[in-house]
Protein backbone atom coordinates (compact mmCIF):
# COMPACT_ATOMS: atom_id res chain seq x y z
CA UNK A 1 12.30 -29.01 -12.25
CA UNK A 2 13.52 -28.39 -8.65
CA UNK A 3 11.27 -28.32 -5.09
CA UNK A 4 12.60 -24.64 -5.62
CA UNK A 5 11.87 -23.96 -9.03
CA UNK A 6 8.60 -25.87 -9.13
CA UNK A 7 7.41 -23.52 -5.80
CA UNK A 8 9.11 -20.71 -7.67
CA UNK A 9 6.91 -21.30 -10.56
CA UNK A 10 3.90 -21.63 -8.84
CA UNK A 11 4.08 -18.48 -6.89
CA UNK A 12 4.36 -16.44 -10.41
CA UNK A 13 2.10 -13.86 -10.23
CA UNK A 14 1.71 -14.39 -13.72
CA UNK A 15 0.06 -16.82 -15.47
CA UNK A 16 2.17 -19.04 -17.12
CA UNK A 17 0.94 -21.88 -19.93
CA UNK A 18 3.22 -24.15 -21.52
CA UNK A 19 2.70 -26.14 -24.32
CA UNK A 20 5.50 -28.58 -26.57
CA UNK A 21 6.24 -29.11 -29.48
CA UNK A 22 3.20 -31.05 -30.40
CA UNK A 23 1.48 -28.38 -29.04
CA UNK A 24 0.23 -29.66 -25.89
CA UNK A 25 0.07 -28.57 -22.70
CA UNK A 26 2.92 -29.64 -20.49
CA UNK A 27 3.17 -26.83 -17.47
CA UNK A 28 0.27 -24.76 -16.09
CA UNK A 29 0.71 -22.49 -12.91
CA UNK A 30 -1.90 -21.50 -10.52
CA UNK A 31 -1.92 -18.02 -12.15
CA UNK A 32 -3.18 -19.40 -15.11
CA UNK A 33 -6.10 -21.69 -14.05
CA UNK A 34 -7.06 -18.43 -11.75
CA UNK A 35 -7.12 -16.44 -15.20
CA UNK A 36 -8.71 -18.58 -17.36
CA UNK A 37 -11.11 -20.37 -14.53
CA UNK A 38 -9.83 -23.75 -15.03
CA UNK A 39 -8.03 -26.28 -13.34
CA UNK A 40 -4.26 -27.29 -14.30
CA UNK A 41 -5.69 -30.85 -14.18
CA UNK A 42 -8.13 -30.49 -17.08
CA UNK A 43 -5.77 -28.45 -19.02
CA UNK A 44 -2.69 -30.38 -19.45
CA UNK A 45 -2.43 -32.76 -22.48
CA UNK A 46 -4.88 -30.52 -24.38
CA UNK A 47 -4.11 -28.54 -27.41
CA UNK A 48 -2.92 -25.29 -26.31
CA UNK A 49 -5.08 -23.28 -28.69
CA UNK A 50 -8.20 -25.46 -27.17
CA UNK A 51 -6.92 -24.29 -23.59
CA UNK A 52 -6.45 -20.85 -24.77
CA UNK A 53 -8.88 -19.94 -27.56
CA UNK A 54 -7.63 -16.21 -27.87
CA UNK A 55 -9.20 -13.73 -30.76
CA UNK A 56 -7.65 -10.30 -31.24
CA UNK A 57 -9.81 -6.80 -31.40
CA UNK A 58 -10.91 -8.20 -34.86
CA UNK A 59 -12.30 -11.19 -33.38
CA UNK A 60 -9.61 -12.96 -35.31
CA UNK A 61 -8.10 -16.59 -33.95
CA UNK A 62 -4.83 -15.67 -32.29
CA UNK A 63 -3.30 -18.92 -32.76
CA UNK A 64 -4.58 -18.80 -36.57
CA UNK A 65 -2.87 -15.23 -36.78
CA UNK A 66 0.60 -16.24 -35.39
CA UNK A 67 1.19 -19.54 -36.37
CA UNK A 68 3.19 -20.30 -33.33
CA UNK A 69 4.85 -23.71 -34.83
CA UNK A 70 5.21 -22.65 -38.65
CA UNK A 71 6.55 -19.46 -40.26
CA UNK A 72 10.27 -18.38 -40.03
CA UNK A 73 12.34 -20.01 -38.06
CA UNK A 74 13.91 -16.62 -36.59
CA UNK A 75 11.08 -15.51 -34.53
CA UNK A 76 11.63 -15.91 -30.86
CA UNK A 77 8.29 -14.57 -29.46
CA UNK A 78 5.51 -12.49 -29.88
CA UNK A 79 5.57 -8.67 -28.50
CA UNK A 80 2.74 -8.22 -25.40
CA UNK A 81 -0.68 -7.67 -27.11
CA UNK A 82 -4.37 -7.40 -25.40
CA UNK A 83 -6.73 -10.23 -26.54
CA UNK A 84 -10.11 -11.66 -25.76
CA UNK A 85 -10.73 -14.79 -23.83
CA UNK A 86 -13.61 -16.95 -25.24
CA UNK A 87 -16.67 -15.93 -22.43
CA UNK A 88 -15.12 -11.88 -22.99
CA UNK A 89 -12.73 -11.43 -20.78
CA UNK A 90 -9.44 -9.29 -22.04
CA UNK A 91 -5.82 -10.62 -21.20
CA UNK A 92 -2.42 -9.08 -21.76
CA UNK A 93 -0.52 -11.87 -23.35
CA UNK A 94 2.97 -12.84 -24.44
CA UNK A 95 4.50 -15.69 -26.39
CA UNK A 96 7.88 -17.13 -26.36
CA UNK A 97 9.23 -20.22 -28.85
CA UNK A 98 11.62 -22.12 -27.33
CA UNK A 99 13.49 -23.84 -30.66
CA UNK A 100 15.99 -26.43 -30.66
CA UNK A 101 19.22 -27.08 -32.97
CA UNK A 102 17.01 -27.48 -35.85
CA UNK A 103 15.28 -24.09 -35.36
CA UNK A 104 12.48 -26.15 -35.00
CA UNK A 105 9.81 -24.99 -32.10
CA UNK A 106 10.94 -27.17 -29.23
CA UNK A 107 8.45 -25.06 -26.80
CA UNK A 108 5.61 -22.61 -26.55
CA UNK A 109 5.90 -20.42 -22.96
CA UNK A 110 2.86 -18.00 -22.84
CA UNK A 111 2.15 -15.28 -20.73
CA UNK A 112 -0.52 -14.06 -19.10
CA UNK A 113 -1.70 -10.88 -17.38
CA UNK A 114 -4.90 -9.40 -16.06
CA UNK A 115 -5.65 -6.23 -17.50
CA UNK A 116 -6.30 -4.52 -14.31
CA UNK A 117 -3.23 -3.51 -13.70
CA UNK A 118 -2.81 -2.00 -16.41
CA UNK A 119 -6.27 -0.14 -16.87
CA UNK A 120 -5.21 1.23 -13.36
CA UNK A 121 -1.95 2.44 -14.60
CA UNK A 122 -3.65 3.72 -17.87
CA UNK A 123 -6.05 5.29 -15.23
CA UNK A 124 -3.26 7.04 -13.29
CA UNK A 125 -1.34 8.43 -16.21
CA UNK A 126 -4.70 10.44 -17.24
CA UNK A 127 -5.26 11.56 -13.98
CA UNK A 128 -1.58 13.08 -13.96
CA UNK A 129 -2.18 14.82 -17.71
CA UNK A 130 -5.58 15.92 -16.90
CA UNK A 131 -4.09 17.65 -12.71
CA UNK A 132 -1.06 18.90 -14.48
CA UNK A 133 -3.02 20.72 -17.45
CA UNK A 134 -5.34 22.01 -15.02
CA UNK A 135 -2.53 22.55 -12.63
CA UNK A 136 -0.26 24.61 -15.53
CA UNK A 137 -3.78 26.14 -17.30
CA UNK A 138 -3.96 29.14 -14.26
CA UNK A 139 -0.87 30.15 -13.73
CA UNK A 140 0.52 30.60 -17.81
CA UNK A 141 -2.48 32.18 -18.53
CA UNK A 142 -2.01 34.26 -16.40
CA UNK A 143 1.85 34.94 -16.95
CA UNK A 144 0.48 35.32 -20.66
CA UNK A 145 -1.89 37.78 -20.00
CA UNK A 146 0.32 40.14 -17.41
CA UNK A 147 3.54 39.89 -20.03
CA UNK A 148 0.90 40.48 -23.01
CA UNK A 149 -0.05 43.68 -21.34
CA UNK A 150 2.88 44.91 -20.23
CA UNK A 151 4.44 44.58 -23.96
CA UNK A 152 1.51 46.21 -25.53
CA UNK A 153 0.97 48.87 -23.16
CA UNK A 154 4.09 49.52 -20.71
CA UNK A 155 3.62 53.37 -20.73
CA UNK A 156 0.12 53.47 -19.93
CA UNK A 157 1.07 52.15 -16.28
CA UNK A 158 2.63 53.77 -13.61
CA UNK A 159 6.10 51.73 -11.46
CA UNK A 160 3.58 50.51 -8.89
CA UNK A 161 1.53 49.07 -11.55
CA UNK A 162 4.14 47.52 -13.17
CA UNK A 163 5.45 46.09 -10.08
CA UNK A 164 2.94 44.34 -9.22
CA UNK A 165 2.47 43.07 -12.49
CA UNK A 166 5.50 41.49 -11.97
CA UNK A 167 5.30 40.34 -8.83
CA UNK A 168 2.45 38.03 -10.00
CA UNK A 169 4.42 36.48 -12.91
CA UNK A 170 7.08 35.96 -10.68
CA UNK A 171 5.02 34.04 -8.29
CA UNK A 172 2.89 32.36 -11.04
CA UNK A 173 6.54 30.76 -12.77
CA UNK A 174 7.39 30.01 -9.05
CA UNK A 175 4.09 27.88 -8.84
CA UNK A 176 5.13 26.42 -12.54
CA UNK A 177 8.54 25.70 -11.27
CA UNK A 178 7.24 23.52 -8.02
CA UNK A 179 4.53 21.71 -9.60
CA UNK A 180 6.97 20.40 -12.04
CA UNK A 181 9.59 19.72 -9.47
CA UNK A 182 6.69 17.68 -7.68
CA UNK A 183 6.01 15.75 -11.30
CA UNK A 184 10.03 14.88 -11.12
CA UNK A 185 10.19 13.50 -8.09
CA UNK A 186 6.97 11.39 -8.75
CA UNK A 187 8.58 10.06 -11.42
CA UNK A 188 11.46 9.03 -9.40
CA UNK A 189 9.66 7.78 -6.09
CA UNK A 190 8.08 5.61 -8.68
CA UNK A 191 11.04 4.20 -10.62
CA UNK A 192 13.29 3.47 -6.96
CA UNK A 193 16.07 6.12 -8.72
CA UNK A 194 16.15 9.08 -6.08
CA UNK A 195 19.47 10.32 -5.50
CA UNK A 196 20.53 10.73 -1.57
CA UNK A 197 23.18 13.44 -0.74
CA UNK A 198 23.45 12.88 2.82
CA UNK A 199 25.39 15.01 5.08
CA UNK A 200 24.69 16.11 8.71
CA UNK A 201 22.26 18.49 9.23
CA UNK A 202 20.75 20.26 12.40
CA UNK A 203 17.09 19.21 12.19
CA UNK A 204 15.94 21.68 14.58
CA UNK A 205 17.57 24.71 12.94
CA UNK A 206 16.26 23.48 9.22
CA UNK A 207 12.66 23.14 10.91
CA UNK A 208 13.04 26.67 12.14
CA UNK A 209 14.38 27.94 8.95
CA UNK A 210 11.02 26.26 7.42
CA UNK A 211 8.89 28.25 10.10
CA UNK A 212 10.50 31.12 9.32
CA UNK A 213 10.03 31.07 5.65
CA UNK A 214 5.93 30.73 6.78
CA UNK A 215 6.32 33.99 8.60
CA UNK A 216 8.31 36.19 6.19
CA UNK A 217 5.65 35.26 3.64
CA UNK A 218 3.03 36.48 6.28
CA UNK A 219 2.04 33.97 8.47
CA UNK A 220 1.95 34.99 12.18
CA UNK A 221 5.06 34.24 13.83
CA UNK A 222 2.20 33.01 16.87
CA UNK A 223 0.39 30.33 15.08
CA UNK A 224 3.55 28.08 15.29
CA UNK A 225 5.27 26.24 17.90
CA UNK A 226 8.55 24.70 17.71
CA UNK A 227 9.25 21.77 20.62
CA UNK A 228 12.67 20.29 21.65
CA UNK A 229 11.93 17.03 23.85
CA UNK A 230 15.92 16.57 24.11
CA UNK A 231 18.52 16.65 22.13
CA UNK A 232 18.68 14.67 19.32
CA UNK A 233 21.49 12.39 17.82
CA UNK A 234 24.03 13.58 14.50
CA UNK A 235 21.77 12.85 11.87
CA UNK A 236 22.61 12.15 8.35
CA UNK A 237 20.12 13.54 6.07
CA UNK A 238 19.82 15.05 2.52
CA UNK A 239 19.29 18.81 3.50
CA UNK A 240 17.25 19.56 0.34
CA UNK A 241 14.66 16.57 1.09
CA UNK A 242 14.60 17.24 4.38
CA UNK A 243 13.49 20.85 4.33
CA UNK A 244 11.08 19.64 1.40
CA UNK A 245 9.43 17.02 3.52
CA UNK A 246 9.21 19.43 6.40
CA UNK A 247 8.26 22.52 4.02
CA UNK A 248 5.16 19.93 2.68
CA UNK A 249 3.74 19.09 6.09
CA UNK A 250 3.88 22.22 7.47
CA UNK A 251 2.29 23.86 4.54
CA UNK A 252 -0.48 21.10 4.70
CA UNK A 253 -1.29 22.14 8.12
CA UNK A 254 -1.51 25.82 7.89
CA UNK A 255 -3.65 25.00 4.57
CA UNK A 256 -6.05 22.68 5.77
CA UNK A 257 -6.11 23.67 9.62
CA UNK A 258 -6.55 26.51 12.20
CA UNK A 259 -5.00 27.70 14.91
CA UNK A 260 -1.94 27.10 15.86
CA UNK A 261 0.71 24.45 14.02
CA UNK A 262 3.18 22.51 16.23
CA UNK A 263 6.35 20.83 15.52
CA UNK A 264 7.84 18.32 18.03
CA UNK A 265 10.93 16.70 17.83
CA UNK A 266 12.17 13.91 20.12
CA UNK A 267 15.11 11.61 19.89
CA UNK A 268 14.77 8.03 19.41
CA UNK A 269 17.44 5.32 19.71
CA UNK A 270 19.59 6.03 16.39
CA UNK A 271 17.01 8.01 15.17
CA UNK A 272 14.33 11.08 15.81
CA UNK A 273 11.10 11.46 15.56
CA UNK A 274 9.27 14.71 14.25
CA UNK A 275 5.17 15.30 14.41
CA UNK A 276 3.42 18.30 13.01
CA UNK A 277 0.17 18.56 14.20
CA UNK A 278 -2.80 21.18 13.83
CA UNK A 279 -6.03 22.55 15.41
CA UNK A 280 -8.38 21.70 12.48
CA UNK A 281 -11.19 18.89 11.40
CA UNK A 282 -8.58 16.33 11.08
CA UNK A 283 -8.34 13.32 8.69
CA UNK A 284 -11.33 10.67 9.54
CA UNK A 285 -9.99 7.36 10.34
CA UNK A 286 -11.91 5.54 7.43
CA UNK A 287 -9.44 7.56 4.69
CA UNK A 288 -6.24 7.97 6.77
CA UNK A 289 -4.79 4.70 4.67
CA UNK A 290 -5.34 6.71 1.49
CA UNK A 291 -3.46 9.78 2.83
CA UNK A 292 -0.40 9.07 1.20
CA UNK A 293 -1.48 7.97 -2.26
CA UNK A 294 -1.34 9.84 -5.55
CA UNK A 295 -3.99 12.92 -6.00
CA UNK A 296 -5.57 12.54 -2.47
CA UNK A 297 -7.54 15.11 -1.73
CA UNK A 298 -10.46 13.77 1.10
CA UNK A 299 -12.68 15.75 2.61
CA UNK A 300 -12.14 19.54 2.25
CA UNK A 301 -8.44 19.07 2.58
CA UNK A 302 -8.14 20.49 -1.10
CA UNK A 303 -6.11 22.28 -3.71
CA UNK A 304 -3.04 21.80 -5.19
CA UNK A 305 -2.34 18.78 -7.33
CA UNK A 306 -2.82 16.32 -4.45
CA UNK A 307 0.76 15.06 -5.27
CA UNK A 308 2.38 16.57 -1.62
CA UNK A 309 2.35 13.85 0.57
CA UNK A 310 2.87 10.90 -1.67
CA UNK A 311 5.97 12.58 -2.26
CA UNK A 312 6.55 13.30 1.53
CA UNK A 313 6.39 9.39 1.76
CA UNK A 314 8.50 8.72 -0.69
CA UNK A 315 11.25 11.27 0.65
CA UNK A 316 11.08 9.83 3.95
CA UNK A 317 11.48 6.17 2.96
CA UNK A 318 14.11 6.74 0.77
CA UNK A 319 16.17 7.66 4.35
CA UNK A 320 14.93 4.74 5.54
CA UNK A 321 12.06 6.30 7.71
CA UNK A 322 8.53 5.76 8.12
CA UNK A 323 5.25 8.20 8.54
CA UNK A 324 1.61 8.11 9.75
CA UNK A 325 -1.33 10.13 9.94
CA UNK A 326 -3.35 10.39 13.20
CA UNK A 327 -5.41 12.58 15.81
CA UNK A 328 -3.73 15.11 17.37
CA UNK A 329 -4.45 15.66 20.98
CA UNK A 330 -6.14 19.13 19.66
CA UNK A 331 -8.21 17.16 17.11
CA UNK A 332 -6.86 18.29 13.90
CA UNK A 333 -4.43 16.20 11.79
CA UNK A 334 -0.98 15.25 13.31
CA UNK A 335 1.73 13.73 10.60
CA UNK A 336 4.34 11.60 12.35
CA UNK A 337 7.25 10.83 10.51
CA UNK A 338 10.76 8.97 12.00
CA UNK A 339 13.83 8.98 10.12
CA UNK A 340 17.22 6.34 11.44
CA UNK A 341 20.13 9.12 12.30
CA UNK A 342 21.66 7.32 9.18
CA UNK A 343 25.59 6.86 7.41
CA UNK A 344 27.43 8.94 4.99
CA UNK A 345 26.99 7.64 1.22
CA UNK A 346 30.45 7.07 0.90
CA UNK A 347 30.66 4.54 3.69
């Protein structure tokens, strides 16, 4: 092994045990020994099962189970599986066998992997099921209910009636439609696979579109106020993400604050810079780092699914930008986000 590969090996975050085809322990990363509370020095030459005495759920003998040097000579390794560390401790663990020309086991490369990761994972996935059914529970029983009614009993009610009716399914499938529009691009923030259509796009008149949209749906046209601090550069956005990430923050502050909500923009070199601030309670220093994470809702800065800005973050870093959360010289909450002007894709 290599300077590189043996400093490769050692900075696995995984631990990684080792053991030939006698069974003993040849390799032993600092993973490992931090897993298993050991020292690479009193675990090489041992017996790997004495090094690693794993029982399954059943309280079974791992080693016992799998046989790891006898039974066919096809298997290759052994699929991930949670077991029990003598003292109690759970590990995710893998196995690999290494055989030579003789299909003989030549080496035994196992794999190791706190379960914390994974119960936090396991922890997230729940929280999504249990916001999204709560999330989806108000707005189809509701669509169920208006549509019920107006099947069983359409000529009992007169146009205005019905209307309305209407108006509130319409809005209640809109609400249906963006929560699982937010659940998409979650799942694409987290797998690295959203897809940029960038083209040029006037920032300032996509910003005042946004506002716009605020008023027509009844906002007061003089709770917001739109700044120009020069003119900025040809930027290369996608349109759609843009007026998302705008439409987000500017719906967070007319949510959670009062008074008026102000959008800046200033140009930066190759870039521009864009803060929307407003006159509420603002976001207390101590949870400002957990702004942008999955289902935050601190303080009284509720409702919704708690899913908006992660996803603002993610939109904005997929341009290559960066945003923070701070103090607005009102006091409320001021979002600060700056995106490069950027390239065409097809460059």
């Amino acid at each position: 092994m290599t300077a590189v590969e043996k400093a490769a090996y050692d900075d696995l975050p995984d631990g990684v045990v080792v053991a030939d085809a006698d069974g003993r322990v040849v390799a032993f990363n600092p993973a490992a020994a931090r897993l298993l509370g050991t020292t690479a020095d009193s675990a090489l030459g041992r017996p790997l099962g004495d090094v690693l005495p794993l029982t399954d759920d059943q309280g079974r003998d791992w080693w016992a189970c799998t046989d790891p040097y006898g039974g066919l000579s096809s298997r290759t390794r052994q699929p991930e599986r949670q077991l029990v560390l003598a003292g109690g401790s759970d590990l995710l663990v893998t196995a690999a066998y290494v055989r030579g020309p003789d299909r003989k086991v030549a080496r035994v490369v196992v794999a190791l992997r706190d379960t914390h990761a994974r119960e936090r994972i396991e922890r997230s996935r729940a929280n999504l099921v249990s916001t999204v059914a709560h999330e989806l529970r108000s707005p189809l029983t509701s669509v169920k209910g208006f549509t019920a009614t107006l099947l069983a009993k359409w000529e009992r009610f007169n146009d205005d009636q019905k209307k309305l009716m209407l108006q509130t399914v319409n809005a209640d499938a809109d609400r249906v439609t963006r929560l699982i529009t937010e659940l998409l691009d979650v799942s694409r923030i987290d797998a690295g696979r959203l897809e940029m259509r960038k083209q040029v796009v006037d920032l300032p008149a996509a910003i005042r579109r946004t506002v716009a949209g605020r008023v027509a749906s009844g906002e007061s046209e003089d709770r917001f106020i739109v700044r120009e601090l020069g003119e900025l550069p040809e930027m290369w956005v996608d349109p759609d993400k843009f007026q998302q990430v705008i439409g987000n923050l500017v719906e967070n502050a007319v949510k959670h604050g009062d008074g008026t909500v102000t959008v800046t923009m200033a140009p930066l070199e190759d870039g521009a810079v864009i803060t929307v601030s407003d006159e509420g309670e603002g976001i207390p220093e101590a949870t400002a780092t957990r702004v942008f994470t999955r289902f935050w809702r601190g303080g009284d800065r509720r409702g919704g699914t708690g899913l908006g800005l992660y996803i603002v973050k993610g939109l904005i870093e997929a341009h290559g930008g960066s945003v923070a959360v701070g103090r607005a010289s009102s006091g409320g909450a001021e979002f600060r986000f700056v995106l490069p002007a950027g390239t065409p894709d097809f460059i």
